[in-house]
C-alpha atoms as a PDB file:
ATOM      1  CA  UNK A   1      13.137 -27.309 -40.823  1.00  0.00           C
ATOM      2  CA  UNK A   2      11.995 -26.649 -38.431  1.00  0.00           C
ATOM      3  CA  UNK A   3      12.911 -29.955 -36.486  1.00  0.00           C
ATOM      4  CA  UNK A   4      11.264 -31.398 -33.854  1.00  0.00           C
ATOM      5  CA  UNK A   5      12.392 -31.756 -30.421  1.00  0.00           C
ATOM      6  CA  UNK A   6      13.400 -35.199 -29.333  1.00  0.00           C
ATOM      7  CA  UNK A   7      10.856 -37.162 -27.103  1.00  0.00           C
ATOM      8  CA  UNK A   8      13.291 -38.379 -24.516  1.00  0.00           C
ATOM      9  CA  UNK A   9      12.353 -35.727 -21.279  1.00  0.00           C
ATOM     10  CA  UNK A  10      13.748 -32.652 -19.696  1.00  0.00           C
ATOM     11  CA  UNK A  11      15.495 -32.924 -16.354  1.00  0.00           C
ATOM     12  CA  UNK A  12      16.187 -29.461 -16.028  1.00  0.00           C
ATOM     13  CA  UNK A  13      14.970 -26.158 -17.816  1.00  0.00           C
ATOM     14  CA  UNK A  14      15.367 -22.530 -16.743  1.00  0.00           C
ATOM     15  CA  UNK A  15      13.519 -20.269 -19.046  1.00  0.00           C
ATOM     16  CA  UNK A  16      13.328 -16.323 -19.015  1.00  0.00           C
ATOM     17  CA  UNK A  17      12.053 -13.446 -21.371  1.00  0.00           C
ATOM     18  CA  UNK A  18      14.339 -11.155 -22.248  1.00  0.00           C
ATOM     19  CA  UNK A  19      13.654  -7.493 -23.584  1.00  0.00           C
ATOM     20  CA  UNK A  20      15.267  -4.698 -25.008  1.00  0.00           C
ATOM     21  CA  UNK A  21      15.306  -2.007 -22.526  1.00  0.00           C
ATOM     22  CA  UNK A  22      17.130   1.318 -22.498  1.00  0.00           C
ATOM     23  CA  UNK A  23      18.077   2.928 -19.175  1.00  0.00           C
ATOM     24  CA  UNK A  24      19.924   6.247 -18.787  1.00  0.00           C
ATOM     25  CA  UNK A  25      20.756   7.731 -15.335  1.00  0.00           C
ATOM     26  CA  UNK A  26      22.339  10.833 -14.399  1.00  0.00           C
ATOM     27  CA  UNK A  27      25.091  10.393 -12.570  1.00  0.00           C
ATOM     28  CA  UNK A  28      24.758  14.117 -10.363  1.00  0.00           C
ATOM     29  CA  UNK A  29      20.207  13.379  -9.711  1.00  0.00           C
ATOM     30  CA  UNK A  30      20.621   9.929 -10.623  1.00  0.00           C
ATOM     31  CA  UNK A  31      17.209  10.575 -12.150  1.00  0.00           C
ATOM     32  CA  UNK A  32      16.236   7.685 -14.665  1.00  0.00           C
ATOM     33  CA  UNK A  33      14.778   7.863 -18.167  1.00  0.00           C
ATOM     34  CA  UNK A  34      13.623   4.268 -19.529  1.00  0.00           C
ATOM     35  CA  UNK A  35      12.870   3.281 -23.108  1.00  0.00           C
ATOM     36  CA  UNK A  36      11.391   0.157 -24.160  1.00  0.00           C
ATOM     37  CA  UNK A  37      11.868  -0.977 -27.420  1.00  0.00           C
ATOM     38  CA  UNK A  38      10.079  -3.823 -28.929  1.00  0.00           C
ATOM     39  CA  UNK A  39      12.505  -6.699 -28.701  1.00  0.00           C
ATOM     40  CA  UNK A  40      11.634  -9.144 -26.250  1.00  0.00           C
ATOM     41  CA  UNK A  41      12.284 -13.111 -26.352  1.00  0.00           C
ATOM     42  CA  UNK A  42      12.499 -15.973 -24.892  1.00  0.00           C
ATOM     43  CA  UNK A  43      15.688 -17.415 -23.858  1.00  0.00           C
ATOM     44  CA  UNK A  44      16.615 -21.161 -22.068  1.00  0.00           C
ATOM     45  CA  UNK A  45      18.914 -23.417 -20.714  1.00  0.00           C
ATOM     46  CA  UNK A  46      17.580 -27.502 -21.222  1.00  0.00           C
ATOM     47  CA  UNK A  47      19.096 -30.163 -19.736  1.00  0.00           C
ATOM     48  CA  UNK A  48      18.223 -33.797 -20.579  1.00  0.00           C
ATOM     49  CA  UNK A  49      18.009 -36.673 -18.101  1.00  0.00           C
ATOM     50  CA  UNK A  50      21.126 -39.464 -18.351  1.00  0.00           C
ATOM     51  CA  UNK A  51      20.122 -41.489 -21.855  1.00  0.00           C
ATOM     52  CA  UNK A  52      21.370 -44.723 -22.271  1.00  0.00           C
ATOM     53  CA  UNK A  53      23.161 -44.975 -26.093  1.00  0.00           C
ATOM     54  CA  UNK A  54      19.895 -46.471 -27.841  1.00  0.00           C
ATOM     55  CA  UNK A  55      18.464 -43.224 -26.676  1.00  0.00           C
ATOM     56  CA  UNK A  56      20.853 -40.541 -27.190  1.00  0.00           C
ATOM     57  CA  UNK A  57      21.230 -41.857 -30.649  1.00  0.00           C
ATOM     58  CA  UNK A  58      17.668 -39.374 -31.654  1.00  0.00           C
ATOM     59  CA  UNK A  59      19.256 -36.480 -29.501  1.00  0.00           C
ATOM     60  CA  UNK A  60      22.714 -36.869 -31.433  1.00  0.00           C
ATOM     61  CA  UNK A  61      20.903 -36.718 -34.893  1.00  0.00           C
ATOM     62  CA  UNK A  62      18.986 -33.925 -33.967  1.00  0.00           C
ATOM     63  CA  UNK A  63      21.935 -31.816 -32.440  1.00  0.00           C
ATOM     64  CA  UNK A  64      23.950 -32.474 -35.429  1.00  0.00           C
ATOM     65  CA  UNK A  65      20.823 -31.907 -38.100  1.00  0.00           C
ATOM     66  CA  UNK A  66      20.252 -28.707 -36.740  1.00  0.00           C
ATOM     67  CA  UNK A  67      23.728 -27.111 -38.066  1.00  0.00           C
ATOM     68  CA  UNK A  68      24.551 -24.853 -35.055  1.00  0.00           C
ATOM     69  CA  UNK A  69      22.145 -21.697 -35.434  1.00  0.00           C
ATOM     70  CA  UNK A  70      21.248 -22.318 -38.867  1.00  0.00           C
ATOM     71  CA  UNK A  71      18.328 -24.601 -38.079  1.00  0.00           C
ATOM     72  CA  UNK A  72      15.267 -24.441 -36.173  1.00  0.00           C
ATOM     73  CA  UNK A  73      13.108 -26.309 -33.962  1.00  0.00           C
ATOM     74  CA  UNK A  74       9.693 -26.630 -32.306  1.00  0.00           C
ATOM     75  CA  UNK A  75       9.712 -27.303 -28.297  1.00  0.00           C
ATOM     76  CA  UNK A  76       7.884 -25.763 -25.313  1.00  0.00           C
ATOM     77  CA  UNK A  77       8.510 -26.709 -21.564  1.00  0.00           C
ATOM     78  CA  UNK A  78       6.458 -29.728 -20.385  1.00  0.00           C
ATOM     79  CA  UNK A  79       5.009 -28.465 -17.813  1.00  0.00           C
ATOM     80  CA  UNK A  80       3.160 -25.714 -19.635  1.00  0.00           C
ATOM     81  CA  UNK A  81       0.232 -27.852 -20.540  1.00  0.00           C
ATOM     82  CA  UNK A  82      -3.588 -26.599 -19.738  1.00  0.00           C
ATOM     83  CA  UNK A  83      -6.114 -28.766 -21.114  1.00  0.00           C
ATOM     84  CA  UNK A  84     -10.205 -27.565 -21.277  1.00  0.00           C
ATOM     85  CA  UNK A  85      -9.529 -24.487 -22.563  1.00  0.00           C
ATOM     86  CA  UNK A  86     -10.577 -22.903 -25.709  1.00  0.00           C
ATOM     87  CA  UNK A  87      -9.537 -19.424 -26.530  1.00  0.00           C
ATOM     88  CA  UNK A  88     -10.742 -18.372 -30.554  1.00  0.00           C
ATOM     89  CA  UNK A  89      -9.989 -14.618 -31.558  1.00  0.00           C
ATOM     90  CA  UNK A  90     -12.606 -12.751 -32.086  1.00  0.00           C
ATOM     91  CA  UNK A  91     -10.996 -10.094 -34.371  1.00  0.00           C
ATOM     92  CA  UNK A  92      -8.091  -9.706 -36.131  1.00  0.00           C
ATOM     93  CA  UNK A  93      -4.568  -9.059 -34.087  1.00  0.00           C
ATOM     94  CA  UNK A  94      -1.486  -7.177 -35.090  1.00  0.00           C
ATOM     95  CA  UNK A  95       2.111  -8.066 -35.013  1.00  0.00           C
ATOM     96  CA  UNK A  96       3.690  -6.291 -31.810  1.00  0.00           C
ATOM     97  CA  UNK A  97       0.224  -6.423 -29.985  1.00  0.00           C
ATOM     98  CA  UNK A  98      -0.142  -7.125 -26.766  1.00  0.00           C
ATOM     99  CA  UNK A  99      -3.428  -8.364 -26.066  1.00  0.00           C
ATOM    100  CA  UNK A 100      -6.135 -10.155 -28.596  1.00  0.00           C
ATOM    101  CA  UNK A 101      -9.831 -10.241 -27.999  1.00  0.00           C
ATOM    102  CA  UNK A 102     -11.287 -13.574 -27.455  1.00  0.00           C
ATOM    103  CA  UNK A 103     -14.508 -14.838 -29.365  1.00  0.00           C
ATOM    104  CA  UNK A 104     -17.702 -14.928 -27.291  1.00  0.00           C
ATOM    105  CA  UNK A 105     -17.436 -18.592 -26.924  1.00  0.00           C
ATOM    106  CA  UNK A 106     -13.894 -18.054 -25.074  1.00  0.00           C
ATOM    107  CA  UNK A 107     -12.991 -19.982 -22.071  1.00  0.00           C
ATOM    108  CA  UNK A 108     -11.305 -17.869 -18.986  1.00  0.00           C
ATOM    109  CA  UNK A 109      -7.801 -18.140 -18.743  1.00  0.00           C
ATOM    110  CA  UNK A 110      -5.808 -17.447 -15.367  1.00  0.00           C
ATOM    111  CA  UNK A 111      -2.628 -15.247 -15.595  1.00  0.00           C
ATOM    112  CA  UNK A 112       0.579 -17.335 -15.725  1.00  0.00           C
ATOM    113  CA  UNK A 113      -1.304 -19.861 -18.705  1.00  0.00           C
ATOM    114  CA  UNK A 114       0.968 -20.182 -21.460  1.00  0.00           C
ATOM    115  CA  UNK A 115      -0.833 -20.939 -24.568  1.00  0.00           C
ATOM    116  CA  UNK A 116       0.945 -20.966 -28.532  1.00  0.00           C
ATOM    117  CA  UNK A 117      -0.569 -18.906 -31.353  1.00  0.00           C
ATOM    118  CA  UNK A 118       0.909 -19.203 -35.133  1.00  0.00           C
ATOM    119  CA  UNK A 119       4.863 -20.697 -34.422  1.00  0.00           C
ATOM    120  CA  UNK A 120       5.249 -19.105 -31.329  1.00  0.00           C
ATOM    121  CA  UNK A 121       5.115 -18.963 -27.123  1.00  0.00           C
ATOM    122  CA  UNK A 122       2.806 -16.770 -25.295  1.00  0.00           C
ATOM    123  CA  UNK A 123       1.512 -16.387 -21.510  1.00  0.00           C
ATOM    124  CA  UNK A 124      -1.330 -14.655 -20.326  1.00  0.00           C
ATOM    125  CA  UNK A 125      -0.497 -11.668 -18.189  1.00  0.00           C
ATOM    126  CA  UNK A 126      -4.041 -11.093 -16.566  1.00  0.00           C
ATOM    127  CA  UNK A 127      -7.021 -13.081 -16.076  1.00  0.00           C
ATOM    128  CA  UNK A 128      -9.342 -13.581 -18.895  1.00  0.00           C
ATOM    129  CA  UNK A 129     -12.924 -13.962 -17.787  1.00  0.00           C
ATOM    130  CA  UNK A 130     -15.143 -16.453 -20.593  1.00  0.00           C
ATOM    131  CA  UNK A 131     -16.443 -14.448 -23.333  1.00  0.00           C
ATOM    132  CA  UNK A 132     -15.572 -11.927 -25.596  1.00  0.00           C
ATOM    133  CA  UNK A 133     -12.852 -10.206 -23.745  1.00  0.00           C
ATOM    134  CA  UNK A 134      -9.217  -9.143 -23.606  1.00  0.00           C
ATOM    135  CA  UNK A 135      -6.479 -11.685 -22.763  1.00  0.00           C
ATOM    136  CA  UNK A 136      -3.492  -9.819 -22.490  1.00  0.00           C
ATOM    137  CA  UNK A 137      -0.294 -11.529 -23.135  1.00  0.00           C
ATOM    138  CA  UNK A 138       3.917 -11.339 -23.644  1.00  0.00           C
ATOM    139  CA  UNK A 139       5.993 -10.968 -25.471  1.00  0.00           C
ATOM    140  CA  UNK A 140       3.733  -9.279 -27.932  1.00  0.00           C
ATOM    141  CA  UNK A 141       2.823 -11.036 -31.116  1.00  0.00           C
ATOM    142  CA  UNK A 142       5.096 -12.093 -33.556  1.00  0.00           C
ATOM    143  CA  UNK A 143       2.993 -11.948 -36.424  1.00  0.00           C
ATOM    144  CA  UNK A 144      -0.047 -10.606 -37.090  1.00  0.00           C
ATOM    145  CA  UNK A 145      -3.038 -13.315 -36.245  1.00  0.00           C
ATOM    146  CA  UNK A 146      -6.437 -13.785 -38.506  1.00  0.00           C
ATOM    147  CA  UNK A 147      -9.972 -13.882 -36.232  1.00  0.00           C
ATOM    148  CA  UNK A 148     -10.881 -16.986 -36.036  1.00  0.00           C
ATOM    149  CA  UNK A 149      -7.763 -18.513 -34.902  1.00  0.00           C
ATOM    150  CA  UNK A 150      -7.332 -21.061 -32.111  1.00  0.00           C
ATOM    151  CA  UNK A 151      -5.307 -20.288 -29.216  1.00  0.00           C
ATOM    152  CA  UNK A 152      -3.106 -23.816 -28.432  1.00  0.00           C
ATOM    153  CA  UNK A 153      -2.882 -24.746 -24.518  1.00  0.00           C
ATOM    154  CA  UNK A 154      -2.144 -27.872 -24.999  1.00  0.00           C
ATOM    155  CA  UNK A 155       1.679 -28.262 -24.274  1.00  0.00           C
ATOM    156  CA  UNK A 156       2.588 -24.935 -26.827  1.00  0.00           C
ATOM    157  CA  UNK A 157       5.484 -24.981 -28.277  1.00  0.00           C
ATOM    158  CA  UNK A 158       7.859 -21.938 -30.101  1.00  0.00           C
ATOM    159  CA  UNK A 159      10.504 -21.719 -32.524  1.00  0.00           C
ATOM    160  CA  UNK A 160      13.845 -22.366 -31.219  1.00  0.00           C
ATOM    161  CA  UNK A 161      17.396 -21.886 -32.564  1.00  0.00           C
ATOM    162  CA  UNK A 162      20.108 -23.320 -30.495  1.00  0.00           C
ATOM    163  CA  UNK A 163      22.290 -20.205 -29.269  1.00  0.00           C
ATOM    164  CA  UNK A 164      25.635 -21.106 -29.771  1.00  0.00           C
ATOM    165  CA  UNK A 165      27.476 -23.065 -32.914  1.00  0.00           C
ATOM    166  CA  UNK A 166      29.280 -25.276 -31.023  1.00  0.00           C
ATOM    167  CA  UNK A 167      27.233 -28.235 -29.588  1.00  0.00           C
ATOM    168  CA  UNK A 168      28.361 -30.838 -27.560  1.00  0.00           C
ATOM    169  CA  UNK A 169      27.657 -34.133 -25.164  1.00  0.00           C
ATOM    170  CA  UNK A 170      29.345 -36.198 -22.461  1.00  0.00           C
ATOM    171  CA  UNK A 171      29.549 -39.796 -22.584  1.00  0.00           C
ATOM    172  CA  UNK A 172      30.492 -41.555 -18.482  1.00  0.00           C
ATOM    173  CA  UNK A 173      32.237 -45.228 -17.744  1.00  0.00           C
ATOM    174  CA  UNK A 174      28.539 -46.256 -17.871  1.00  0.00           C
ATOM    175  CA  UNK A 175      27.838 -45.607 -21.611  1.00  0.00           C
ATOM    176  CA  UNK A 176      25.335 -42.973 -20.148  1.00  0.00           C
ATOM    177  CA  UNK A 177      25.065 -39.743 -22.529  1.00  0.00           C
ATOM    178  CA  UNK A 178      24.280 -35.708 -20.872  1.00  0.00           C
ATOM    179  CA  UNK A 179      23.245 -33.216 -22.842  1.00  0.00           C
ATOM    180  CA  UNK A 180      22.969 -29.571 -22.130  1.00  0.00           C
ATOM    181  CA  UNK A 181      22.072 -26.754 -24.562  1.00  0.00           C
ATOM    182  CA  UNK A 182      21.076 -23.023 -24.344  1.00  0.00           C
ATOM    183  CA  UNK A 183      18.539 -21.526 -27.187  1.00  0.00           C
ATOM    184  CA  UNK A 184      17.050 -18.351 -28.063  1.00  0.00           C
ATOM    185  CA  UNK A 185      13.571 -17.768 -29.996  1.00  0.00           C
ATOM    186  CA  UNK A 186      13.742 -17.841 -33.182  1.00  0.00           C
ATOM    187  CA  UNK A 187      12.344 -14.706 -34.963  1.00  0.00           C
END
């Protein structure tokens, strides 16, 4: 573990980040107090195109390898892929941070970039200009991050735990196989 993710396409993928917020309202102002805590992760729902049998046969072993929630695996959306840019850290980051400072060979970054650092799925909240300056990203870190180390742009990836035990396909009159999963972050 962890696996990786079959190379057979996405037809469908909604992702979302979810976080641990606390709201309480009074119910005679109807005045709000908010707390964030510091859970936050990401959270989808994949589905694959049609695959004929010769092709779901690398989807089925990797549903049934994974054991339910007990395994992992590596996948990021498709479409999140940025080539040309380089993003090194400058200094060291934290676990739970929320922004890293890039090294003064950084490229610039536009808001809405996802990018992978260690096992795990970032995007940039803010632009970045080039140089030695803050990206600021979500959820924070996951773990804490050495200087030095190379943001990844190129189709980024996180670890992924399927969110339910009970996994299963359809099979039509045409021997073509759907599959359709939901999975949480793993962390």
């Amino acid at each position: 573990m962890p696996l990786a993710f079959p190379s057979v396409g996405i037809q469908n993928i909604t992702m979302r980040l979810k976080r641990a917020i606390a709201v309480s309202e009074s119910p005679f102002s109807f005045d709000q107090q908010v707390f964030e805590h510091s859970g936050a992760r990401w959270e989808a729902e994949v589905t694959l195109p049609p695959l004929s049998y010769a092709e779901a046969r690398s989807v089925e072993a990797f549903i049934v390898g994974l054991k339910g929630q007990s395994g992992t695996f590596t996948f990021g959306h498709p479409l999140h892929d940025t080539t040309g840019i380089s993003v090194g850290l400058g200094s060291n980051a934290d676990i739970r941070a929320t922004q890293i400072i890039g090294g003064a060979s950084s490229s610039a970054v536009s808001a809405g970039t996802y990018f992978q650092l260690g096992d795990y799925l970032y995007i940039a909240t803010e632009d970045k200009a080039q140089g030695s300056n803050a990206l600021k990203l979500e959820p924070p870190l996951r773990q804490a991050i050495s200087a030095g180390t190379a943001c990844d742009f190129t189709l980024p990836k996180s670890l992924w735990r399927m969110s339910t035990n009970d996994i299963s396909w359809s099979t039509d009159m045409a021997s073509m196989y759907g599959f359709s999963f939901a999975c949480v972050e793993a962390l």
